[in-house]
Structures are given as structure tokens and as C-alpha cells.
N, C-alpha and C. Protein backbone atom coordinates (compact mmCIF):
# COMPACT_ATOMS: atom_id res chain seq x y z
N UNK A 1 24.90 12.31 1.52
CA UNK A 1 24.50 13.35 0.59
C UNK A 1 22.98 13.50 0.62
N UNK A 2 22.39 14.86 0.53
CA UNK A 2 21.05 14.66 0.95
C UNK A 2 20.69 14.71 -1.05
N UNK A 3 19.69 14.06 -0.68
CA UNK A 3 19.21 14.40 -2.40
C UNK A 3 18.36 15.50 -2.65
N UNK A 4 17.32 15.76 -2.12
CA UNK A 4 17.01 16.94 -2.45
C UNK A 4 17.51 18.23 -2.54
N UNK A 5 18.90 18.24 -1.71
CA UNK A 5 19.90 19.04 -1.77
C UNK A 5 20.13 19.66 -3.62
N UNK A 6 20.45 18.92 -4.13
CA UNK A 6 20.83 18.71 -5.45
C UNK A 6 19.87 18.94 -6.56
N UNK A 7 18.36 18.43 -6.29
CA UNK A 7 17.42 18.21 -6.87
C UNK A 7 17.21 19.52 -7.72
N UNK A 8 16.43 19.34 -8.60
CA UNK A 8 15.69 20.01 -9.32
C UNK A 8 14.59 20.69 -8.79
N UNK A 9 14.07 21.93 -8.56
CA UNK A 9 12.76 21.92 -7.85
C UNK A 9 11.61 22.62 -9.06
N UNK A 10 10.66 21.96 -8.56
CA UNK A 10 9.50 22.30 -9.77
C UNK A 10 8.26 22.99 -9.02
N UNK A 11 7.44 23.39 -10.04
CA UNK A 11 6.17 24.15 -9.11
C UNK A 11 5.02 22.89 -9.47
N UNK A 12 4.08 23.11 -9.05
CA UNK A 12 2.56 22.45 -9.44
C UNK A 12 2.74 22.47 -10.90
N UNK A 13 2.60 23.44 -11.64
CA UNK A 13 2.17 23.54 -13.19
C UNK A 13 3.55 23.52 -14.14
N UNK A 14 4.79 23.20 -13.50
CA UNK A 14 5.88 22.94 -14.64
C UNK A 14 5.33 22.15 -15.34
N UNK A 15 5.58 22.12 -16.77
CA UNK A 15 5.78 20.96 -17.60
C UNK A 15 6.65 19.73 -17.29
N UNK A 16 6.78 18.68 -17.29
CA UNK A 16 7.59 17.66 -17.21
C UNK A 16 8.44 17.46 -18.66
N UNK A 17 7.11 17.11 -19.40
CA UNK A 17 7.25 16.33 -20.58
C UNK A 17 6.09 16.50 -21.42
N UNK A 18 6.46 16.36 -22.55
CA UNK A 18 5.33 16.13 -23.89
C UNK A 18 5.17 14.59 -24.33
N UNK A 19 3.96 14.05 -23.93
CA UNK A 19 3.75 12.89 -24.56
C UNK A 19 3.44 12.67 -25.93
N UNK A 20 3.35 12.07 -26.97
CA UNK A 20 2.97 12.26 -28.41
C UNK A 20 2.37 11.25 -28.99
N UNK A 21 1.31 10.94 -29.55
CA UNK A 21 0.85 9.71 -29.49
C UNK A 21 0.58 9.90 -31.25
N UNK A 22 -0.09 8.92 -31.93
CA UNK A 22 -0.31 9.07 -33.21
C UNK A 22 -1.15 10.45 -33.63
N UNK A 23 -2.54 10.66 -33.02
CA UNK A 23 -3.50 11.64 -33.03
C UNK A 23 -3.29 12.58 -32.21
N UNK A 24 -2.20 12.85 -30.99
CA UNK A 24 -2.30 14.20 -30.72
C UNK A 24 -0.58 14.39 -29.76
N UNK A 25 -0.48 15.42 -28.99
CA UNK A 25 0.16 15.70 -27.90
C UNK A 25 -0.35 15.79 -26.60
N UNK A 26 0.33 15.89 -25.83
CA UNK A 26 -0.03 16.42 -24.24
C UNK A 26 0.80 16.39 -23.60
N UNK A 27 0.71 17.59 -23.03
CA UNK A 27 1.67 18.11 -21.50
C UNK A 27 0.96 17.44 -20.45
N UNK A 28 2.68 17.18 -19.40
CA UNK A 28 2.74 16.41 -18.70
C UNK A 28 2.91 17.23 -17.39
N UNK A 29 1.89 17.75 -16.27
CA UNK A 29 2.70 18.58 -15.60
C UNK A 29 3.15 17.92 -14.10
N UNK A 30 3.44 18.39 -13.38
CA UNK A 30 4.07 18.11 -12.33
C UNK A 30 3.30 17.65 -11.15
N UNK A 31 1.99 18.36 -11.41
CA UNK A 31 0.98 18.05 -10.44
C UNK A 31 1.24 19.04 -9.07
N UNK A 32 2.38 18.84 -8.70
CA UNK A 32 2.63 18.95 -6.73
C UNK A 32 4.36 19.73 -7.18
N UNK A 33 4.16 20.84 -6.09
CA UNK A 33 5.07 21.18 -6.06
C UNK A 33 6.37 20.69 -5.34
N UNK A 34 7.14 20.13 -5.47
CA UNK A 34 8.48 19.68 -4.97
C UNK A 34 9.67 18.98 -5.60
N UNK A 35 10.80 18.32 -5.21
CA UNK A 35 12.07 18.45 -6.03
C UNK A 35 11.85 16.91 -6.73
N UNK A 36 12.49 17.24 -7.66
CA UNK A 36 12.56 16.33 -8.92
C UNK A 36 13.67 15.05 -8.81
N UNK A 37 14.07 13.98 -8.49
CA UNK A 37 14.43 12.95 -7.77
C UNK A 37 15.07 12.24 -8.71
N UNK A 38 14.19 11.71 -9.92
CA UNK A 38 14.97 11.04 -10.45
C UNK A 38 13.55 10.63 -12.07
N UNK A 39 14.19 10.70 -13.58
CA UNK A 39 13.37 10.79 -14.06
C UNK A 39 13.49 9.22 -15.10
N UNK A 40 12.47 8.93 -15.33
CA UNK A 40 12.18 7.56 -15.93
C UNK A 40 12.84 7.39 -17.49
N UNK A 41 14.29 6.93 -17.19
CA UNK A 41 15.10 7.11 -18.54
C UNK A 41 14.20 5.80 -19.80
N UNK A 42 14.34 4.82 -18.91
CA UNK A 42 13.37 3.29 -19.68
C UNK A 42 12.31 4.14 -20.84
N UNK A 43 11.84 5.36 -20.64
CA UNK A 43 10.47 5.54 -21.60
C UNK A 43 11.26 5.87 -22.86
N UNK A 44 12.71 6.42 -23.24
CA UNK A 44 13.19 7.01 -24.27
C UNK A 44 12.92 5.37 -25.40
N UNK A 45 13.60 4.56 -24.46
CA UNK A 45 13.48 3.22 -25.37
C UNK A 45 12.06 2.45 -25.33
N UNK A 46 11.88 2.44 -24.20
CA UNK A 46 10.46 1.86 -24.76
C UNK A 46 9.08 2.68 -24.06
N UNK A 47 8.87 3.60 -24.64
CA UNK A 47 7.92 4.72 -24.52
C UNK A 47 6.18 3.83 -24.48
N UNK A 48 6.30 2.75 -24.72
CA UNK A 48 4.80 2.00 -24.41
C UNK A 48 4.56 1.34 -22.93
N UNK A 49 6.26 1.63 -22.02
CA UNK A 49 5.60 1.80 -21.05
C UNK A 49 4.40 2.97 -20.45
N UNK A 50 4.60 3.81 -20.97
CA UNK A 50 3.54 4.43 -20.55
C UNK A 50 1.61 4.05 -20.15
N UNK A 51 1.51 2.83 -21.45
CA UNK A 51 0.55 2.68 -21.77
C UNK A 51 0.30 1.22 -20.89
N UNK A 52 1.30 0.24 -21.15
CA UNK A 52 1.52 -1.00 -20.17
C UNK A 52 1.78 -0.76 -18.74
N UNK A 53 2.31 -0.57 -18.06
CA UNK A 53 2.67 -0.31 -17.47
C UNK A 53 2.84 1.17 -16.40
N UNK A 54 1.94 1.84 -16.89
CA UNK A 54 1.91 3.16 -15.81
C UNK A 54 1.80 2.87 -14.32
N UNK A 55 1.93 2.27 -13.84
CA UNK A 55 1.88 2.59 -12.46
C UNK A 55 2.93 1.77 -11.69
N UNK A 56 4.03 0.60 -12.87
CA UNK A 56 5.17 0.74 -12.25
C UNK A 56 6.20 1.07 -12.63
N UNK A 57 6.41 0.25 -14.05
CA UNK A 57 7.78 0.66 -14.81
C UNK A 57 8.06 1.87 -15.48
N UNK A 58 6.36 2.03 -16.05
CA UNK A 58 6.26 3.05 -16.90
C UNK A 58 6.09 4.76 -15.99
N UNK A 59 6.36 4.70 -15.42
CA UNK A 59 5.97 6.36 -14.38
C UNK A 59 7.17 7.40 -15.24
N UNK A 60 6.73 8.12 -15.07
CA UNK A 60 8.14 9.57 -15.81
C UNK A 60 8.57 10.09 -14.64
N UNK A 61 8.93 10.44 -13.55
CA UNK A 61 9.30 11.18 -12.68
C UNK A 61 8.91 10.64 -11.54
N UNK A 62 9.88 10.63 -10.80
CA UNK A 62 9.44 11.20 -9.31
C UNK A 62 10.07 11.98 -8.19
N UNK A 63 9.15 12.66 -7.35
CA UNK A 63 9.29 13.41 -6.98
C UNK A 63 8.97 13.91 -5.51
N UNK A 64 9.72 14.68 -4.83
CA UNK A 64 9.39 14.66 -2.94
C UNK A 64 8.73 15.64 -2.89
N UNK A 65 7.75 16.15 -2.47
CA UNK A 65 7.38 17.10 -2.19
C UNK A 65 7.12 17.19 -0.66
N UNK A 66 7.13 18.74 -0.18
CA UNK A 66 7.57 18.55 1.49
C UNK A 66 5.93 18.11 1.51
N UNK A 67 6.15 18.17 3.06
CA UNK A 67 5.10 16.93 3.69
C UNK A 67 3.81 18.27 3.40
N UNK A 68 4.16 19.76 3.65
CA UNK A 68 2.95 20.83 3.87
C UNK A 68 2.31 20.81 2.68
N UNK A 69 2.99 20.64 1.54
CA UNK A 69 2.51 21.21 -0.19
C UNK A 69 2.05 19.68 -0.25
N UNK A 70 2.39 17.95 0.17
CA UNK A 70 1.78 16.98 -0.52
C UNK A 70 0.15 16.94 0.34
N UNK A 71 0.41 17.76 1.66
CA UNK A 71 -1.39 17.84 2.52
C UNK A 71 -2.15 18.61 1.49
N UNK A 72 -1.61 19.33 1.04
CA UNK A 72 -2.57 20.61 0.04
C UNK A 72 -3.20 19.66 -1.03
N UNK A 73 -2.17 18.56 -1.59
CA UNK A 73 -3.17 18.05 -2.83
C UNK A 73 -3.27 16.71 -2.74
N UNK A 74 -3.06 15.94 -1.54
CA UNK A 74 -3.00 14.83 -1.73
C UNK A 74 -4.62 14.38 -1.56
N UNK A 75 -5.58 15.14 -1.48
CA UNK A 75 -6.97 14.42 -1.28
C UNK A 75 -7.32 14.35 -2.75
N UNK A 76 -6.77 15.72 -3.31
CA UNK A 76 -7.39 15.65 -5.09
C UNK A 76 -7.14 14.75 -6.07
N UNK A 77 -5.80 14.39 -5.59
CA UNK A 77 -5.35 12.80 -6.19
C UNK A 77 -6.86 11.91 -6.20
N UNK A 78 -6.72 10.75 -7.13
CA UNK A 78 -7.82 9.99 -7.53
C UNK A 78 -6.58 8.25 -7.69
N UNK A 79 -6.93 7.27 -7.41
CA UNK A 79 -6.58 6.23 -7.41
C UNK A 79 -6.63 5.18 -8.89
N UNK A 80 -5.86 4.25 -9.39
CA UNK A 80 -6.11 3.37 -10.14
C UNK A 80 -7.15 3.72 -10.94
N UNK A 81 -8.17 2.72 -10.26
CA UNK A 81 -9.48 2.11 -10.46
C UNK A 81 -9.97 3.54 -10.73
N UNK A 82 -9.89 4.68 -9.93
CA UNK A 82 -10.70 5.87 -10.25
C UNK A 82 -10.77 6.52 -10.85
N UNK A 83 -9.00 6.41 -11.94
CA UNK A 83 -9.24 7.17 -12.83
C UNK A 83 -9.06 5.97 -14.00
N UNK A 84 -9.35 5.01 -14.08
CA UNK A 84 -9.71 4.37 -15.04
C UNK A 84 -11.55 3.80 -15.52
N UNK A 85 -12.23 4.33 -14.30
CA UNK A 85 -13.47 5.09 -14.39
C UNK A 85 -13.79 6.06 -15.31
N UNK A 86 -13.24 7.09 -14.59
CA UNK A 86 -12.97 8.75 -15.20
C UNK A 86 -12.97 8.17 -16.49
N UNK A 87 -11.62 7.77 -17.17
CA UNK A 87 -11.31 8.16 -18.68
C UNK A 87 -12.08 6.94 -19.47
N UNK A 88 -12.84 5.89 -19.03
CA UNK A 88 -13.48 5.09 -19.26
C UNK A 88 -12.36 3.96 -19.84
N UNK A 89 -12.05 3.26 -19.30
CA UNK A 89 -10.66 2.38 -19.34
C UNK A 89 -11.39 1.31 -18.32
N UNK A 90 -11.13 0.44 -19.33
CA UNK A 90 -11.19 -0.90 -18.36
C UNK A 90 -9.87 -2.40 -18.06
């Protein structure tokens, strides 16, 4: 069975999700256009993965995007360390 067959397909600027924190909201968007794979059920129950854990347990989505649309944005991507620079996170 192919999976993307099936998939969901999203653009760059879909919404995913609304995060909600004590002091505010934020949309979650998709980033990259391509099909929607499989989405991170674990956050309904424990939604502080987000905060622990973002970059393994805690992720919301993922997603294939063909190889032409991930060349378009994969340089704008920023790493770990780089965006824990950025938002001043240590």
C-alpha cells in the first residue's frame, strides 16, 4: 500500500494545529508543502511534550514532501541549536 496514496495533502501555509499555552495561542503551520503521514496522537495526553521533548517524542506531524518542494525550503530551515539562539533558549 503506498502511503502517500491515502495521505492527506497540505500546502506550505495550512494550519496544522493551535497550540495554547497559559498567556496566549499560536498557529501551527505546515511549513512545506506535502502529504500528511501520520499525526502525534501522545500530545492530546501529554501536551508538555511539546515543551520537553520537541524534537523527538513531542513533534505534531509528519510529513513527505516530494523531493522538488523539500529543495525549495530546505535551506530556510534553521537547526536545534539555531533556533534556540533565535528565541533565546538555552
Amino acid at each position: 500500500m503506498d502511503l502517500e496514496e491515502n495521505a492527506q495533502h497540505f500546502e506550505s501555509n495550512t494550519a496544522l494545529c493551535r497550540v495554547i499555552t497559559k498567556d496566549s495561542s499560536y498557529i501551527v503551520r505546515c511549513c512545506v508543502k506535502g502529504s500528511l503521514l501520520e499525526v502525534n496522537e501522545r500530545l492530546v495526553k501529554q501536551p508538555g511534550l511539546l515543551n520537553s521533548s520537541a524534537d523527538r517524542e513531542g513533534y505534531i506531524a509528519i510529513f513527505m514532501p516530494k523531493l522538488v518542494d523539500w529543495r525549495k525550503v530546505e535551506a530556510s530551515f534553521v537547526g536545534v541549536e539555531e533556533y534556540k539562539r533565535l528565541r533565546g533558549i538555552s
